[in-house]
C-alpha atoms as a PDB file:
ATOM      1  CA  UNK A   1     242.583-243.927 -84.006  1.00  0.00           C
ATOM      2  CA  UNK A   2     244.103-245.655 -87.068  1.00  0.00           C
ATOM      3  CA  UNK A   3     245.572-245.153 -90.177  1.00  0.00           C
ATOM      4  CA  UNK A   4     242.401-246.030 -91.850  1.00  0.00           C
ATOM      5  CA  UNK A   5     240.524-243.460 -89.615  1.00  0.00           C
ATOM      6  CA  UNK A   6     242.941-240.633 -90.423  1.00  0.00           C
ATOM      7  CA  UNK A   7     241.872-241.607 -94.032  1.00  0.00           C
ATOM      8  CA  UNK A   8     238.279-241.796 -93.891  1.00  0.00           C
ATOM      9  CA  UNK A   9     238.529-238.198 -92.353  1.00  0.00           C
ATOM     10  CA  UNK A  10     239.759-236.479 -95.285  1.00  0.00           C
ATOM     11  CA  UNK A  11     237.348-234.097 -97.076  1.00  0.00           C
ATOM     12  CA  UNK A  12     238.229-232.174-100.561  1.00  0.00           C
ATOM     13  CA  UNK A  13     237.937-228.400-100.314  1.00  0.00           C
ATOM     14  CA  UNK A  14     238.482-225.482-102.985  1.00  0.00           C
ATOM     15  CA  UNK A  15     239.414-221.833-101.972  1.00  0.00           C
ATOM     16  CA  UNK A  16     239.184-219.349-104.721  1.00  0.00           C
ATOM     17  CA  UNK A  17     241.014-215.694-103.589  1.00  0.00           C
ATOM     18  CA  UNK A  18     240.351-212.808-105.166  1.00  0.00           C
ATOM     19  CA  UNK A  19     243.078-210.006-104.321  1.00  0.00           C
ATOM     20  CA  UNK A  20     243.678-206.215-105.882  1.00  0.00           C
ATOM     21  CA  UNK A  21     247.391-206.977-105.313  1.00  0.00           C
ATOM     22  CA  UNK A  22     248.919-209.836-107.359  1.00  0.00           C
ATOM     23  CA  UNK A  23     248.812-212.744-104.544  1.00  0.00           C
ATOM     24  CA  UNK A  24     251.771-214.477-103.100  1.00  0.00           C
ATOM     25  CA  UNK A  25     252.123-217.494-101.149  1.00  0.00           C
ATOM     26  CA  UNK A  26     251.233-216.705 -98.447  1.00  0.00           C
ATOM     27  CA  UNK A  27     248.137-218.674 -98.354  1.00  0.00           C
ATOM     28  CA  UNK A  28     249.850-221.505 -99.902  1.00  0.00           C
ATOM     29  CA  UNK A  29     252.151-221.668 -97.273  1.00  0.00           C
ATOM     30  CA  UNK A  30     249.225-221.609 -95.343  1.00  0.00           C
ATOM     31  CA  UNK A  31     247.281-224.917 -95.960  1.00  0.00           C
ATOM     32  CA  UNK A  32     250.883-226.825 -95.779  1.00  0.00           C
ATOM     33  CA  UNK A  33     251.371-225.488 -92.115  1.00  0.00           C
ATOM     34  CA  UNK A  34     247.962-226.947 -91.807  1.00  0.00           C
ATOM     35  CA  UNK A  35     248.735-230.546 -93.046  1.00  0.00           C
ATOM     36  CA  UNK A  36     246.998-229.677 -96.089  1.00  0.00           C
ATOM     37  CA  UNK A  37     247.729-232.048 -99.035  1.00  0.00           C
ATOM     38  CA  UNK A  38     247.504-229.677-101.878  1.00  0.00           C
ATOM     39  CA  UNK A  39     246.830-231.611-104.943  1.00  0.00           C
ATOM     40  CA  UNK A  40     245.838-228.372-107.468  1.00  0.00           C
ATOM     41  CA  UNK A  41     246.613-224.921-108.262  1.00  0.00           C
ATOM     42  CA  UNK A  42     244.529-222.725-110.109  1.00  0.00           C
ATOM     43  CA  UNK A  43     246.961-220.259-111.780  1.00  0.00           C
ATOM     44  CA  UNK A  44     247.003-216.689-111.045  1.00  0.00           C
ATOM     45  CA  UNK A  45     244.967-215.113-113.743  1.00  0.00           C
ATOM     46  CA  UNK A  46     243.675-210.540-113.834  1.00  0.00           C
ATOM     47  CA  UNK A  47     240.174-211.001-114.597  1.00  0.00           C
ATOM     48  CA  UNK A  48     237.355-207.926-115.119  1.00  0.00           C
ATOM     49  CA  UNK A  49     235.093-207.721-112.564  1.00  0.00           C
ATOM     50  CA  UNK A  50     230.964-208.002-113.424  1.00  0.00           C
ATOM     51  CA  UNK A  51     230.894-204.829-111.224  1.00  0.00           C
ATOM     52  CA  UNK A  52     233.497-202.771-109.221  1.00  0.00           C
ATOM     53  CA  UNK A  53     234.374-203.464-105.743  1.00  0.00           C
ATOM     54  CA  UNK A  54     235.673-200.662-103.374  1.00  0.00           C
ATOM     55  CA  UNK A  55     236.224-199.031-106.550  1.00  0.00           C
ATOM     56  CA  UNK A  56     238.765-201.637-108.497  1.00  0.00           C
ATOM     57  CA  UNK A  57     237.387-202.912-111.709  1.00  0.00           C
ATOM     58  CA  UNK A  58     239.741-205.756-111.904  1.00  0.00           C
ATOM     59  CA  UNK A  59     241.146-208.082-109.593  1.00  0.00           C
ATOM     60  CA  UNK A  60     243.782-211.168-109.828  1.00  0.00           C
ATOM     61  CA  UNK A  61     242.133-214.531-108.845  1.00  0.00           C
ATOM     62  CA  UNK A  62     243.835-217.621-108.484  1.00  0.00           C
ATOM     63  CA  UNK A  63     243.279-220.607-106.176  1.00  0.00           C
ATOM     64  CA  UNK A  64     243.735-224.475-104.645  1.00  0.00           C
ATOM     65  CA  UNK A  65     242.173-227.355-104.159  1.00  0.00           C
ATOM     66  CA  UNK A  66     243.176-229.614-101.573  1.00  0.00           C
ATOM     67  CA  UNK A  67     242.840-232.452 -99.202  1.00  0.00           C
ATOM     68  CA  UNK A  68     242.414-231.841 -95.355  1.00  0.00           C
ATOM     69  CA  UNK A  69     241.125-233.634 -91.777  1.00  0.00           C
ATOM     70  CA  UNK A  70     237.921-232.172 -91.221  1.00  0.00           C
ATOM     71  CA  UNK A  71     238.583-231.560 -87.723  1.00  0.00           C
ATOM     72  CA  UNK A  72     241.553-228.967 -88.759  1.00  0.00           C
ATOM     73  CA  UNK A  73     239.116-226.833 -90.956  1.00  0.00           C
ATOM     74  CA  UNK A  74     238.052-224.503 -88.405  1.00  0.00           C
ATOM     75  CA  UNK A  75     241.904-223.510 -87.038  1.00  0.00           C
ATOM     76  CA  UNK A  76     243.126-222.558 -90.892  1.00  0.00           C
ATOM     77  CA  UNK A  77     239.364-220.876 -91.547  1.00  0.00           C
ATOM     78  CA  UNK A  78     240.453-218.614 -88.669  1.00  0.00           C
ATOM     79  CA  UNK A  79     244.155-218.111 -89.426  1.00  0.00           C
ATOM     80  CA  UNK A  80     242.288-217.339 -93.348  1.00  0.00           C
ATOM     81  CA  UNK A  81     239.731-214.639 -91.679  1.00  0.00           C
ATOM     82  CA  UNK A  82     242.464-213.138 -89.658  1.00  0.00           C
ATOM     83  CA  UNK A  83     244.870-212.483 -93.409  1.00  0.00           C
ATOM     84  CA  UNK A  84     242.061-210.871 -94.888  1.00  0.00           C
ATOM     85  CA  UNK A  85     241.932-208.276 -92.723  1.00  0.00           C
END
């Protein structure tokens, strides 16, 4: 495989968190362990929910977009599953 391959095989994602606890890097920290090129942050903001959620009427949200070989997608999806519990 060459350069040009490597590439070709990028795809864009987004991932939008929401957390009751003020979020920390964790995630970040995350997609760079994963070769993730993170080109965006969306800044931690406290929004109102529409409608509560295990009882919590607010929640922070914040969030990245970012560059990543398609093939590596399913290894951080997992490692993302297993942090949310």
């Amino acid at each position: 495989m060459n350069q040009d391959d490597l590439i070709d095989d990028l795809k864009d994602y987004e991932l939008v968190l929401l957390s009751g606890d003020e979020p920390n890097q964790s995630v970040k920290e995350l997609l760079l362990k994963h070769g993730a090129d993170v080109f965006s942050e969306i800044p931690i903001v406290k929004i109102n929910l529409a409608y509560p959620i295990q009882n919590q009427t607010a929640a922070f949200m914040n969030g990245f977009r970012f560059r990543l070989q398609a093939d590596k997608m399913p290894f951080l999806w997992g490692e993302l599953k297993l942090k949310a519990n």
